[in-house]
N, C-alpha and C. Protein backbone atom coordinates (compact mmCIF):
# COMPACT_ATOMS: atom_id res chain seq x y z
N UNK A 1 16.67 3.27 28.03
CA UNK A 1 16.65 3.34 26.57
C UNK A 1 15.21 3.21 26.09
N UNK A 2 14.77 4.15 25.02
CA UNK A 2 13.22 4.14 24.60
C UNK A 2 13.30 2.85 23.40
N UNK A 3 11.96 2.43 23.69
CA UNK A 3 11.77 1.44 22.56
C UNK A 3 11.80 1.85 21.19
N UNK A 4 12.28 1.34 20.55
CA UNK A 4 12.85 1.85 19.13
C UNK A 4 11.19 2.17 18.11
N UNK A 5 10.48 1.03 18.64
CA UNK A 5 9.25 0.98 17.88
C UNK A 5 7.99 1.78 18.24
N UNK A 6 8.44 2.64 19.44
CA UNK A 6 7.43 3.59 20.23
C UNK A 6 6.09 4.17 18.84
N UNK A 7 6.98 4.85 18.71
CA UNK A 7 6.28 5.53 17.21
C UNK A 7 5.92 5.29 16.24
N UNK A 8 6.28 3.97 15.57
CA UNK A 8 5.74 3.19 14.59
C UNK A 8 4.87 2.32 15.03
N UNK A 9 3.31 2.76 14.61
CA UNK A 9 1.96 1.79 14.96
C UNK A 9 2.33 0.49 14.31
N UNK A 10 1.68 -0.51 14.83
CA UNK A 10 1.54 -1.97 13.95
C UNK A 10 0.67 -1.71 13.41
N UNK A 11 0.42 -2.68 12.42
CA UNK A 11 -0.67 -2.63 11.53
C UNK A 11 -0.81 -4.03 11.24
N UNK A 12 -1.53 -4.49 12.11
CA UNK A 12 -2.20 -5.86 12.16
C UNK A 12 -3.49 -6.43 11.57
N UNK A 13 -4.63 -4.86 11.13
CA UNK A 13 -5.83 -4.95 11.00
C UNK A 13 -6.41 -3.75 10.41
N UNK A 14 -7.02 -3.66 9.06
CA UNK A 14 -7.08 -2.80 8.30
C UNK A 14 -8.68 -2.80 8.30
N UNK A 15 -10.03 -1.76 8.79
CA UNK A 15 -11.08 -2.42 8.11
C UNK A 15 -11.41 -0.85 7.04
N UNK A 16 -12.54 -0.69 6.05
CA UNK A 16 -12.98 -0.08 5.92
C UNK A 16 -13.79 -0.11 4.95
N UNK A 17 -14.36 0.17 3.31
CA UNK A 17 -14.93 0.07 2.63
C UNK A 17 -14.01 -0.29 1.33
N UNK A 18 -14.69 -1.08 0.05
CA UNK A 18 -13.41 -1.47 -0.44
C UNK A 18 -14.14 -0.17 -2.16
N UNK A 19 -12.47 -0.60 -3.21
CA UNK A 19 -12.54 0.30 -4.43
C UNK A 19 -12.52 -0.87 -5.31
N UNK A 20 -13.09 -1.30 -6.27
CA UNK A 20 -12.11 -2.70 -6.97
C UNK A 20 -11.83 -1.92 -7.99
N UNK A 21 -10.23 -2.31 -9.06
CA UNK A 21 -9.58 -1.89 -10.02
C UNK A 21 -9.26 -3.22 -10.71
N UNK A 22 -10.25 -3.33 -11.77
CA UNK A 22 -10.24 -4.50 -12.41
C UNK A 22 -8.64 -4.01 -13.63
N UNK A 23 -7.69 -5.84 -14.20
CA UNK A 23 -7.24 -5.55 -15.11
C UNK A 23 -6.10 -6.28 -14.40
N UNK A 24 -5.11 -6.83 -15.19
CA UNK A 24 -3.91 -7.69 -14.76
C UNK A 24 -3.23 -6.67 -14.94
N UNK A 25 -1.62 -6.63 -14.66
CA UNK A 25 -0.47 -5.80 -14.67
C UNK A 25 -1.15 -4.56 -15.09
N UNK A 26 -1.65 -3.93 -14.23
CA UNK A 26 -1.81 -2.59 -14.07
C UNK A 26 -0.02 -1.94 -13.45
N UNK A 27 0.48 -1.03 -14.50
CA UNK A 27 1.78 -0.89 -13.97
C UNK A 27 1.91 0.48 -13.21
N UNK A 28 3.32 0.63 -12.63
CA UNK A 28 3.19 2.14 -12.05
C UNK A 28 2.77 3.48 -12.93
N UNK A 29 3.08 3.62 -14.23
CA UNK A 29 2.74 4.80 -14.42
C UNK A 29 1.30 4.85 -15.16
N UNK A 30 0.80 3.47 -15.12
CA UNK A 30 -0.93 3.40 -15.09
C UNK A 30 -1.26 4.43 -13.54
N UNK A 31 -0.69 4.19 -12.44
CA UNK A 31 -1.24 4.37 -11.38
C UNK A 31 -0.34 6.04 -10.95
N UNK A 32 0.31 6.32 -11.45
CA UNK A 32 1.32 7.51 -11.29
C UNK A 32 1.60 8.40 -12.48
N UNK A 33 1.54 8.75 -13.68
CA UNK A 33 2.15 9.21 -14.74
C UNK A 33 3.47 9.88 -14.28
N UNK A 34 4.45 9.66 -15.03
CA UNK A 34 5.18 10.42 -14.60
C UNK A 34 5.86 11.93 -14.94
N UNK A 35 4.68 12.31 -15.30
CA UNK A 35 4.76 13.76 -15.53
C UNK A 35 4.48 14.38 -14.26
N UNK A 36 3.76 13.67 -13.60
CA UNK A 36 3.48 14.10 -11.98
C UNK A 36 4.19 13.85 -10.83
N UNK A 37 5.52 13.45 -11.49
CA UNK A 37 6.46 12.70 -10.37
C UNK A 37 7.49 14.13 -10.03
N UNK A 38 7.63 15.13 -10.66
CA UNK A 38 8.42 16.59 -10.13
C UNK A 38 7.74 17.09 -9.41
N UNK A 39 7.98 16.81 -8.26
CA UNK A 39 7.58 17.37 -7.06
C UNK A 39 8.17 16.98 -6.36
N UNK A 40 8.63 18.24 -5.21
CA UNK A 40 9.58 18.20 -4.22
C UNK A 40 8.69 17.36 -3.21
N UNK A 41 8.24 17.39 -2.40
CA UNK A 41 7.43 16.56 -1.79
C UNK A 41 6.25 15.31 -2.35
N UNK A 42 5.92 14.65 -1.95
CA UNK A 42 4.19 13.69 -2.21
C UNK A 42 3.15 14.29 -1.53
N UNK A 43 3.24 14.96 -1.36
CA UNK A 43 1.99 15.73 -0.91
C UNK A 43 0.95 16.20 -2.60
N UNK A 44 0.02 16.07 -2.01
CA UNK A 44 -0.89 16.20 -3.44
C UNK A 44 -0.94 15.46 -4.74
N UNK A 45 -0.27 14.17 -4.39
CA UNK A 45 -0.53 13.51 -5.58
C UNK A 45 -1.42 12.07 -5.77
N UNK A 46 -2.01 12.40 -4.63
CA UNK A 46 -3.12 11.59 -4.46
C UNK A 46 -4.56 11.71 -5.53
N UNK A 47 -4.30 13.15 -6.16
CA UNK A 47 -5.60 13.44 -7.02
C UNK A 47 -4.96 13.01 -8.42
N UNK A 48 -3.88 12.44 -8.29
CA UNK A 48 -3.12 12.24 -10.29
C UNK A 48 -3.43 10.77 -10.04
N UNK A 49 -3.55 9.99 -8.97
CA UNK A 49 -3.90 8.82 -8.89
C UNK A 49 -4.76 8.11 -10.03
N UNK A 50 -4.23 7.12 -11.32
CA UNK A 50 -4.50 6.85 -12.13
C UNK A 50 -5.56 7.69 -13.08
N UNK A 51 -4.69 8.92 -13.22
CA UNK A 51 -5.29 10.12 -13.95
C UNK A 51 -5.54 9.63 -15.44
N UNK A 52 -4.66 8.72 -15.82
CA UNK A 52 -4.45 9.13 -17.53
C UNK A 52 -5.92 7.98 -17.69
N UNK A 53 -5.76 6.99 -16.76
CA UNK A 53 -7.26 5.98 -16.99
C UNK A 53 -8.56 6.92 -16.27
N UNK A 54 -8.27 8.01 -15.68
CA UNK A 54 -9.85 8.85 -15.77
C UNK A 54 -10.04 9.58 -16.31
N UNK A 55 -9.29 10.42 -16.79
CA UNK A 55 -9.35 11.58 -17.68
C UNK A 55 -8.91 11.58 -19.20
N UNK A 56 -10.02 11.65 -20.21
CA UNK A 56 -9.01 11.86 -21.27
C UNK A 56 -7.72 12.94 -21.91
N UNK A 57 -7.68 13.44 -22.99
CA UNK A 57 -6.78 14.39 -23.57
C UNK A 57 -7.09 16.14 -23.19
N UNK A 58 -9.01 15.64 -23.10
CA UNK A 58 -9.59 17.44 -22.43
C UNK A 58 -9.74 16.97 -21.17
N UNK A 59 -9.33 16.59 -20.22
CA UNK A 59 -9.82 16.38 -18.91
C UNK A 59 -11.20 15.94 -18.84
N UNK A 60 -11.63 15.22 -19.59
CA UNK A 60 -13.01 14.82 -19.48
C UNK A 60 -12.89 13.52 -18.82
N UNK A 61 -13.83 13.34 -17.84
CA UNK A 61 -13.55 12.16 -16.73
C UNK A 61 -14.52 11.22 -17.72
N UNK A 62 -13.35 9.55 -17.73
CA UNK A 62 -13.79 8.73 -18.27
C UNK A 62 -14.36 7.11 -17.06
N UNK A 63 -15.58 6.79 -17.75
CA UNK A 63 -15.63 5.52 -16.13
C UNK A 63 -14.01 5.13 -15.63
N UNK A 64 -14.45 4.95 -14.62
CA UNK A 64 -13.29 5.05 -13.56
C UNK A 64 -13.48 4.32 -12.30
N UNK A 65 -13.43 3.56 -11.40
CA UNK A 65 -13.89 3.69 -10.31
C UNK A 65 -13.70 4.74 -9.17
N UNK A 66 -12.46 5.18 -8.96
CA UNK A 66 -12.00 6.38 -8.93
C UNK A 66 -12.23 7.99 -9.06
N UNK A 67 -13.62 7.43 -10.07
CA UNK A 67 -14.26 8.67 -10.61
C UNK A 67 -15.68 8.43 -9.65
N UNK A 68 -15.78 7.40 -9.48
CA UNK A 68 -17.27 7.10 -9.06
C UNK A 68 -17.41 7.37 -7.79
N UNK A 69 -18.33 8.67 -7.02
CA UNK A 69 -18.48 8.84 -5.90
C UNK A 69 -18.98 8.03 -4.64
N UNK A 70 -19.63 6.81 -5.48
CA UNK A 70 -20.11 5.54 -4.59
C UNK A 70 -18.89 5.12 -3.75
N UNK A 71 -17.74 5.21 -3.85
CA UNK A 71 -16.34 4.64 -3.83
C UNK A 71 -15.40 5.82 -3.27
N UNK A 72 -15.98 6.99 -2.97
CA UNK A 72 -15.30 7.93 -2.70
C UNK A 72 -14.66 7.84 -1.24
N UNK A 73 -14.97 7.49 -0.29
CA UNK A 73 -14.58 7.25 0.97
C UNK A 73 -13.75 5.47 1.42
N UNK A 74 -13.47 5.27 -0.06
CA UNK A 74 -12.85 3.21 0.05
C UNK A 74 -11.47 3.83 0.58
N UNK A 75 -11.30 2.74 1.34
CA UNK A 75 -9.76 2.35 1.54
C UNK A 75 -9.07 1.08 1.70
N UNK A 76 -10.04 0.23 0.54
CA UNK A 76 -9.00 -0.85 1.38
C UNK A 76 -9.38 -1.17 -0.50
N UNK A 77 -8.69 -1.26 -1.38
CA UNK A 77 -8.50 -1.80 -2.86
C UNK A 77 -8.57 -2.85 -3.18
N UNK A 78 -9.17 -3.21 -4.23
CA UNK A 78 -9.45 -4.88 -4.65
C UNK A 78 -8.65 -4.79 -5.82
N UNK A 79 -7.85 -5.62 -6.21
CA UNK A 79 -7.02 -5.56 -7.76
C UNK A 79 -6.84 -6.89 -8.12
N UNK A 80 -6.37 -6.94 -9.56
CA UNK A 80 -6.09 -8.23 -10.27
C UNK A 80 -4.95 -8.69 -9.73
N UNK A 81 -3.97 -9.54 -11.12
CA UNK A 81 -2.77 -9.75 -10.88
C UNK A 81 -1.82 -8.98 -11.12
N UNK A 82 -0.21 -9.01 -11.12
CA UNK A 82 0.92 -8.49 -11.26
C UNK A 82 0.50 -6.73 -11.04
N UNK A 83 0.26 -6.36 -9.76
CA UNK A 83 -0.53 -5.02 -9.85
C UNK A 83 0.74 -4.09 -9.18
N UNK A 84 0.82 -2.74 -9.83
CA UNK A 84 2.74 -2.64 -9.69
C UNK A 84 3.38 -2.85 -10.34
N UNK A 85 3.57 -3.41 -11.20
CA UNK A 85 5.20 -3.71 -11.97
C UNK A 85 5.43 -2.43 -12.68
N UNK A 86 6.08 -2.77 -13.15
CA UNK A 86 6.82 -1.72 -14.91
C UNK A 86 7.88 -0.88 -13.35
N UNK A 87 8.18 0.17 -13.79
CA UNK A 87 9.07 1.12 -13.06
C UNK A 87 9.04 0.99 -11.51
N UNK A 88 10.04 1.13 -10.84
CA UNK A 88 10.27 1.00 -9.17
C UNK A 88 9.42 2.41 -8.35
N UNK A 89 9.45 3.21 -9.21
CA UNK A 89 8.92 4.27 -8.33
C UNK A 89 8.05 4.14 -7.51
N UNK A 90 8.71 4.68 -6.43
CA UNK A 90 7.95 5.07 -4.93
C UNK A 90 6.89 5.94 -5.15
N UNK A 91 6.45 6.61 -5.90
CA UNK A 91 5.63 7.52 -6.03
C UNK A 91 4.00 6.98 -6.32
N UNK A 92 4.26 5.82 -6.56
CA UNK A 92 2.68 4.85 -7.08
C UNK A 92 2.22 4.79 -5.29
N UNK A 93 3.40 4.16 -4.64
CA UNK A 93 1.91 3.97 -3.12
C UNK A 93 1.92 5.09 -2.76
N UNK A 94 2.58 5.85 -2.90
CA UNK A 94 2.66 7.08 -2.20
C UNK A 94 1.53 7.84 -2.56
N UNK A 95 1.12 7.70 -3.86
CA UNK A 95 0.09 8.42 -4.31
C UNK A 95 -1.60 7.76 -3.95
N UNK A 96 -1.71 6.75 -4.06
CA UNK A 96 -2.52 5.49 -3.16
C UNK A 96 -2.85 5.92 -1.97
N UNK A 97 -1.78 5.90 -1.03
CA UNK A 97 -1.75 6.37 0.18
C UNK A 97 -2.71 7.47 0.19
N UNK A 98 -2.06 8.38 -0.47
CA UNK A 98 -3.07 10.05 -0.37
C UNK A 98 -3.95 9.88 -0.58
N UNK A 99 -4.62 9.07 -1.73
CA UNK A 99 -6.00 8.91 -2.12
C UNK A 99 -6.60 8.61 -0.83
N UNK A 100 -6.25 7.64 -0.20
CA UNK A 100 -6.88 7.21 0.87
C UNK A 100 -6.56 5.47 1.28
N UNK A 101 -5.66 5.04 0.20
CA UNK A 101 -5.96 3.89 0.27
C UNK A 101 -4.85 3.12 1.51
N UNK A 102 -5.57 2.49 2.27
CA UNK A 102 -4.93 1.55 3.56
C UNK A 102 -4.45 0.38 3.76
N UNK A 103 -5.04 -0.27 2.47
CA UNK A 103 -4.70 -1.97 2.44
C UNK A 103 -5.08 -2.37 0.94
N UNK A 104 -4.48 -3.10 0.52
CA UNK A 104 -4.20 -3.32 -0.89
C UNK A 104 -5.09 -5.45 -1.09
N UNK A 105 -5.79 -5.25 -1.46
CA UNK A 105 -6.08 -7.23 -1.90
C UNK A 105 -6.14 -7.29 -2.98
N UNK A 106 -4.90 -8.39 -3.45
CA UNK A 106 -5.19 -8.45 -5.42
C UNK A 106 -4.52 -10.01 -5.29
N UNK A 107 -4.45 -10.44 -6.47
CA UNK A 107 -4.21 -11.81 -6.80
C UNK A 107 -2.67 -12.00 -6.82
N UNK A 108 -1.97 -11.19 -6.80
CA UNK A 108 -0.36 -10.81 -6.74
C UNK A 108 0.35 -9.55 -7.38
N UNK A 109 1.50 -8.98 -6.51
CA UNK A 109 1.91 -7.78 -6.70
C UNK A 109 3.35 -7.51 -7.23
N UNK A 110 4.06 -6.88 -7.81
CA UNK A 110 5.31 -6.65 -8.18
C UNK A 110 6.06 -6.73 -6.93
N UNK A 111 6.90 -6.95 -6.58
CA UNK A 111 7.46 -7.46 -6.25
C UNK A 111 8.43 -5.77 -4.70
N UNK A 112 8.60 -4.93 -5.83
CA UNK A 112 9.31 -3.85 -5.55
C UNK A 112 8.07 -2.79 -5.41
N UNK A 113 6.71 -2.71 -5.39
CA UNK A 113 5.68 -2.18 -5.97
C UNK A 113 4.91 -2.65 -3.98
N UNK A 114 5.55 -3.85 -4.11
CA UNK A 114 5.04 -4.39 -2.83
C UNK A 114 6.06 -3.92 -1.23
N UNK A 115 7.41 -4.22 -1.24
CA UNK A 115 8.06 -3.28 -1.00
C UNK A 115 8.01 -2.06 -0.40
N UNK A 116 7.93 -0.65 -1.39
CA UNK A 116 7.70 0.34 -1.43
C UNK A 116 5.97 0.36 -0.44
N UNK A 117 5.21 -0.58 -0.80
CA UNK A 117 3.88 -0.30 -0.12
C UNK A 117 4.20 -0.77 1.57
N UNK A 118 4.82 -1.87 2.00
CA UNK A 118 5.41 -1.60 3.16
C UNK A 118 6.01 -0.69 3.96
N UNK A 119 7.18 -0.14 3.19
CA UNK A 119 7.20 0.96 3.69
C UNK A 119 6.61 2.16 3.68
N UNK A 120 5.27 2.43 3.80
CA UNK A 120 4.69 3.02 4.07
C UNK A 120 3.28 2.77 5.06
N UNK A 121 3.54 1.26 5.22
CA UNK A 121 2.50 0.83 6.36
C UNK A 121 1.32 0.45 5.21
N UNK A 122 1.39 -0.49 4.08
CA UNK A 122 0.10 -0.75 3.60
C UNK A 122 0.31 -1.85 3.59
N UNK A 123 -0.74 -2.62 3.91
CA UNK A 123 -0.47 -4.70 3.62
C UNK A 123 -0.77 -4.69 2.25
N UNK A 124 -0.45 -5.63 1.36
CA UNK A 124 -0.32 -5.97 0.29
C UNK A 124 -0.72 -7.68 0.31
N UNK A 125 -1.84 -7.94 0.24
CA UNK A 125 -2.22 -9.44 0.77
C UNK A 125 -2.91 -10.10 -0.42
N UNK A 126 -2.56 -10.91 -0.60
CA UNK A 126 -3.02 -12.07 -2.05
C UNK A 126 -4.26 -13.34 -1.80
N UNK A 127 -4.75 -13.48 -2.93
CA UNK A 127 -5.82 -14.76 -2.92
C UNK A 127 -5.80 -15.05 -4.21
N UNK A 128 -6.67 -16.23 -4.95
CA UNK A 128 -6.82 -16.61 -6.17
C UNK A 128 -7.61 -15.70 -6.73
N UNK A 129 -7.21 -15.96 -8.07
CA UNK A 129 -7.85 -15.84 -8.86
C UNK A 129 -9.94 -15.24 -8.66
N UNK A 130 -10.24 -16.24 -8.60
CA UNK A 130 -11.77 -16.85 -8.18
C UNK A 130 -11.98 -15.76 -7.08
N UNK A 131 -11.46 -15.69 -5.90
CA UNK A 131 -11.96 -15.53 -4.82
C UNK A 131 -11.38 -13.66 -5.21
N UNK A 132 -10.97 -13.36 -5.42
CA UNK A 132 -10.83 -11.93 -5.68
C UNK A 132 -11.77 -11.20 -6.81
N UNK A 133 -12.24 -12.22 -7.88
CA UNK A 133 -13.22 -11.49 -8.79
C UNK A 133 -14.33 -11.51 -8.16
N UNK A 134 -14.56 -13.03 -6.54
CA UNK A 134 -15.53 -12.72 -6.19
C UNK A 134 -15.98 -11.51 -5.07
N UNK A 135 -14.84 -11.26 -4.76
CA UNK A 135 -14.60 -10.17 -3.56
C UNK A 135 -15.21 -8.59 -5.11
N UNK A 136 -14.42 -8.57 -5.84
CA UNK A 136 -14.61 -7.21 -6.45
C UNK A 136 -16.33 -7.38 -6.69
N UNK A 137 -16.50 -8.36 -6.81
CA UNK A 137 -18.17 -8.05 -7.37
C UNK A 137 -19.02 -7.78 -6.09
N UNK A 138 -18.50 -8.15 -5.23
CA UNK A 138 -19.00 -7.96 -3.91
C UNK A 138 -19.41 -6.59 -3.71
N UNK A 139 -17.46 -5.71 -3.82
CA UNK A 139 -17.88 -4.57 -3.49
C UNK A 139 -17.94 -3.29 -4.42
N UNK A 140 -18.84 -4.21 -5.67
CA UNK A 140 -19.01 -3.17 -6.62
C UNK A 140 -20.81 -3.55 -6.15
N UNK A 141 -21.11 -3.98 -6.56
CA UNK A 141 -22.77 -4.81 -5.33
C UNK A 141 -22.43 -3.45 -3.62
N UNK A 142 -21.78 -3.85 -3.70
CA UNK A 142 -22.13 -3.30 -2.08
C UNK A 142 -21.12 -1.89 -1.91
N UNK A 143 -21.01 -0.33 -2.35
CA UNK A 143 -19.90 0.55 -2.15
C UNK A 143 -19.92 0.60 -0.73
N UNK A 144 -20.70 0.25 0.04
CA UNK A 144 -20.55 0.94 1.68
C UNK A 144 -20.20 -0.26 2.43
N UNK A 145 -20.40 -1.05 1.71
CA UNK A 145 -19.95 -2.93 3.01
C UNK A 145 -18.66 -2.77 3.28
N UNK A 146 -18.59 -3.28 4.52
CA UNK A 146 -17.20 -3.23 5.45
C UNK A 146 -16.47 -4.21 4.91
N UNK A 147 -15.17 -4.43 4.85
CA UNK A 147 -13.92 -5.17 4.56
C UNK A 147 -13.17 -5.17 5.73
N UNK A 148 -12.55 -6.46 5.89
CA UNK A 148 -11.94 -6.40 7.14
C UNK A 148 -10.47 -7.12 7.03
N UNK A 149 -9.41 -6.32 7.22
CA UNK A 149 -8.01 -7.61 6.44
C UNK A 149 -7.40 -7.55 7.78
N UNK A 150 -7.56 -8.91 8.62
CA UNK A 150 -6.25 -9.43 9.32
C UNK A 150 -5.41 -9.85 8.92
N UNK A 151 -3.99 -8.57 9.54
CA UNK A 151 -2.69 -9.15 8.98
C UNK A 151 -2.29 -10.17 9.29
N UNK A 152 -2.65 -10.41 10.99
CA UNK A 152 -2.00 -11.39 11.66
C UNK A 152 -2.60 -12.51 11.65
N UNK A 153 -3.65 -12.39 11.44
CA UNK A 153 -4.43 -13.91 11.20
C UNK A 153 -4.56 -14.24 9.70
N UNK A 154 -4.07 -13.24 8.56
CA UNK A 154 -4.32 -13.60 7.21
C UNK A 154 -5.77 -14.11 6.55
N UNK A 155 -6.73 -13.22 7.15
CA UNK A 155 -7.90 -13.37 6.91
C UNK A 155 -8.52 -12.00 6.29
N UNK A 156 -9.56 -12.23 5.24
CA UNK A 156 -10.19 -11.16 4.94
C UNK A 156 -11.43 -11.28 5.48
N UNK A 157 -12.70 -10.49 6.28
CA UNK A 157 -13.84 -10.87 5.88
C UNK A 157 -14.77 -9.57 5.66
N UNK A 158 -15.96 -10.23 4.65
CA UNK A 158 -17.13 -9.63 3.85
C UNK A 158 -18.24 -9.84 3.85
N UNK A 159 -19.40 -9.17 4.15
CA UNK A 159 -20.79 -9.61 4.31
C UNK A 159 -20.50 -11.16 5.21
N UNK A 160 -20.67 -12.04 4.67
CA UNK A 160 -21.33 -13.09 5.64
C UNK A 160 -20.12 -14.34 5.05
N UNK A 161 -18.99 -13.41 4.91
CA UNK A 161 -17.48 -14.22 3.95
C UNK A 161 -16.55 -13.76 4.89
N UNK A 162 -15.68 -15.00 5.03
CA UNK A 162 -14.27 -15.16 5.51
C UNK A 162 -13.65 -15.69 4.71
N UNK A 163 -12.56 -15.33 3.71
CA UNK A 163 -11.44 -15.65 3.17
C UNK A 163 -10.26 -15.78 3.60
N UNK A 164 -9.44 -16.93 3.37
CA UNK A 164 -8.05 -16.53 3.72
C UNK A 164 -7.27 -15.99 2.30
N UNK A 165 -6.18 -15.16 2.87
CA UNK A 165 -5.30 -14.89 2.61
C UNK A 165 -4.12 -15.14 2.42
N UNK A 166 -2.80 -14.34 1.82
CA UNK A 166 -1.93 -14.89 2.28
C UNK A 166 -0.60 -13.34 2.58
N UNK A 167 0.35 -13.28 3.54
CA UNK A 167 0.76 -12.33 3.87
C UNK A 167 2.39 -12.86 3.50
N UNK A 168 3.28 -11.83 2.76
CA UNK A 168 4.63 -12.76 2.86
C UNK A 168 4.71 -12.62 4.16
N UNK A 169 5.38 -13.46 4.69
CA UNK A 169 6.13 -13.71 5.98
C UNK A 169 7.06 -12.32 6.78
N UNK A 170 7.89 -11.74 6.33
CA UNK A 170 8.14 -10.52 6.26
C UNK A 170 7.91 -9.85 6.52
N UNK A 171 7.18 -9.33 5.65
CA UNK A 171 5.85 -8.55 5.49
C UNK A 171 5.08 -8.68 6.84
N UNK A 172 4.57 -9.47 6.77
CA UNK A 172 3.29 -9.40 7.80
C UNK A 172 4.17 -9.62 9.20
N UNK A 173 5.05 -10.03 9.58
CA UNK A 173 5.83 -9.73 10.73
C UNK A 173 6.83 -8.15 10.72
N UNK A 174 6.68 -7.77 9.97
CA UNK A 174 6.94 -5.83 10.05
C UNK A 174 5.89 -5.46 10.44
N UNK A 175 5.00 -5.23 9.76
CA UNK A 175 3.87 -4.85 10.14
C UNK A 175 2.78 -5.13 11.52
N UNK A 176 3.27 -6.45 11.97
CA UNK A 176 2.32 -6.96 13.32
C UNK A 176 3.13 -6.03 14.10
N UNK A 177 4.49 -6.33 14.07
CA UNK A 177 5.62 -6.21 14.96
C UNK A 177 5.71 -4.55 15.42
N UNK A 178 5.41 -3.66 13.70
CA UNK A 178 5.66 -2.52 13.79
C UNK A 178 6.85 -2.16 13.11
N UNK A 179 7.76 -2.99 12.82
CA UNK A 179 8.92 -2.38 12.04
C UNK A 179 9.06 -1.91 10.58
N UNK A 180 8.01 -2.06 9.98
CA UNK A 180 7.71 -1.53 8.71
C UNK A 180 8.89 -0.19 8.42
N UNK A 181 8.76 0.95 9.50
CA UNK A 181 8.82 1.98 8.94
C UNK A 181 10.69 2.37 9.46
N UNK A 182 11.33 1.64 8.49
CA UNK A 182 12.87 1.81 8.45
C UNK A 182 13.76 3.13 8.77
N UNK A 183 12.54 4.41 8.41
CA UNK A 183 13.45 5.22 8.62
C UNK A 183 13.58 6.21 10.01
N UNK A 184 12.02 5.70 10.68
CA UNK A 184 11.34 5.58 12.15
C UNK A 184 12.27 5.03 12.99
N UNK A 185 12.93 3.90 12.38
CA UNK A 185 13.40 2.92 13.20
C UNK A 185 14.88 3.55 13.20
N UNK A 186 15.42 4.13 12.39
CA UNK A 186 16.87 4.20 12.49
C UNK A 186 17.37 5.41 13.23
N UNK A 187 15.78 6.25 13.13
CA UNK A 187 15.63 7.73 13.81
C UNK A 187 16.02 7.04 15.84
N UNK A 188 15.02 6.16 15.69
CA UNK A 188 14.85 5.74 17.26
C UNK A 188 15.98 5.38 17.70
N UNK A 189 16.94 4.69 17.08
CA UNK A 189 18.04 3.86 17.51
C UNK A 189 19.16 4.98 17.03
N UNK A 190 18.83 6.02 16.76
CA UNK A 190 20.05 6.94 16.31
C UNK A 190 21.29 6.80 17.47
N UNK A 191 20.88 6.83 18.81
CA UNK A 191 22.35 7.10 19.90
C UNK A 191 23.20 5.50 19.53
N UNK A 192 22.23 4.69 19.80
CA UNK A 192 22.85 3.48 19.51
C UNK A 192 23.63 2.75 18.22
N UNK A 193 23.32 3.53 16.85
CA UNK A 193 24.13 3.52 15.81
C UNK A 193 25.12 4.61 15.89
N UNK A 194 25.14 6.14 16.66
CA UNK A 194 26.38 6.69 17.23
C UNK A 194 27.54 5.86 17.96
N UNK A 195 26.98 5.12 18.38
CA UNK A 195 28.12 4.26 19.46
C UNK A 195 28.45 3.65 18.80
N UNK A 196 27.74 2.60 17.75
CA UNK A 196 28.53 1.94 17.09
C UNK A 196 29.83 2.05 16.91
N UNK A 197 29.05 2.91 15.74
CA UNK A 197 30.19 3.72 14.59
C UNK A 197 31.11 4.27 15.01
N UNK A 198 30.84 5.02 17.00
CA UNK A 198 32.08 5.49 17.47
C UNK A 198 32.96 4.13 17.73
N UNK A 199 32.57 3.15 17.79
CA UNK A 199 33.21 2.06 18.49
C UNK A 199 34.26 1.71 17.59
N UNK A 200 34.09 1.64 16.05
CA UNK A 200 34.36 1.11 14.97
C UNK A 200 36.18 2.22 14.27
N UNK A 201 36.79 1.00 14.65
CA UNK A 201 38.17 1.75 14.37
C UNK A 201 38.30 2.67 12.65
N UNK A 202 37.96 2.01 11.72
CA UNK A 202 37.86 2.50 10.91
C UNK A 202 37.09 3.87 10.52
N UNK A 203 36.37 4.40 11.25
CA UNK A 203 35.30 4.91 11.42
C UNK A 203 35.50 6.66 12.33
N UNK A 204 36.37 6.28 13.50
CA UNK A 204 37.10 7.18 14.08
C UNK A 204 37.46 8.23 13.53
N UNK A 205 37.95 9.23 13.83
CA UNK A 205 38.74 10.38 13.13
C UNK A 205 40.26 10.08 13.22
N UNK A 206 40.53 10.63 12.33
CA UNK A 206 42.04 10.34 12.11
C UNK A 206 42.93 11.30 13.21
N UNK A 207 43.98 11.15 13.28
CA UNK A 207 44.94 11.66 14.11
C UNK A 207 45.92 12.30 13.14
């Protein structure tokens, strides 16, 4: 029998350059509009990625970080609090994702916003207040400095900074483990949920 988790990487350790997105409850269709949500696939909606806060009414690009090419190659996001809420849609990490983004650090996340970013393999990892405005100034000071988020050790570190973190429990055991990706997992174990279900009287075909 193949290991169910063959194909789903862990994701224990995220490094790369960071974006910061200053502002508390930044909600999903801050980060998604949903005029951009008809689409048969997520493919390409990585460029609507908090469109309506870069662009005004003529498409004229307004400051942004997003807009700012210093920041063009970040993947690992610095954010406030409650970052996510308003609407459930899947389409906010999804669109994140495309941009580029790999790992998420903010002061706390919606809840379902956080969720949805699991399943797709992104950590979603929290700190205070303090220590996150000091991280964004960091890497608005520095667009090319490395960021480094251990899942498994719940550590961030920066220039000549180690922060802790904090990972839900969950969370960060999907992700060490590899089980994040639910629908990977149900693909892998498909013969073995056949048997089940064949096993299962109710379930049978009728006679």
């Amino acid at each position: 029998m193949s290991d169910a988790t063959e194909d789903i990487p862990s994701v224990d350790y995220v490094e790369g350059s960071g974006i910061p997105i200053r502002g508390n409850d930044i909600d999903t269709d801050q980060i998604i509009p949903a005029r951009f949500m008809k689409v048969v696939t997520f493919d390409g909606l990585g460029q609507f990625s908090f469109f309506d806060l870069r662009f005004d009414d003529d498409d004229n690009e307004k400051e942004h970080p997003f807009n700012e090419e210093r920041f063009g190659d970040a993947n690992v996001m610095v954010v406030n609090n409650n970052f996510g809420c308003g609407s459930s849609r899947e389409h906010a990490p999804q669109a994140l994702m495309r941009w580029g983004i790999d790992a998420i650090i903010g002061e706390g996340f919606a809840e379902i916003f956080a969720g949805n970013c699991l399943a797709l393999g992104i950590p979603t990892v929290t700190a205070d207040h303090e220590t996150i405005n000091a991280l964004q100034q960091w890497v608005d000071d520095n667009p090319d400095g490395e960021i480094e988020v251990d899942v498994r050790a719940e550590t961030v570190t920066y220039g000549d900074n180690e922060i802790n973190v904090s990972v839900d429990r969950a969370q960060r055991e999907a992700l060490v483990e590899g089980n994040w990706d639910t629908t990977a997992l149900m693909k892998a174990n498909r013969n073995a949920i056949e048997e089940t279900a064949g096993s299962l009287p109710y379930l049978g075909s009728a006679d």
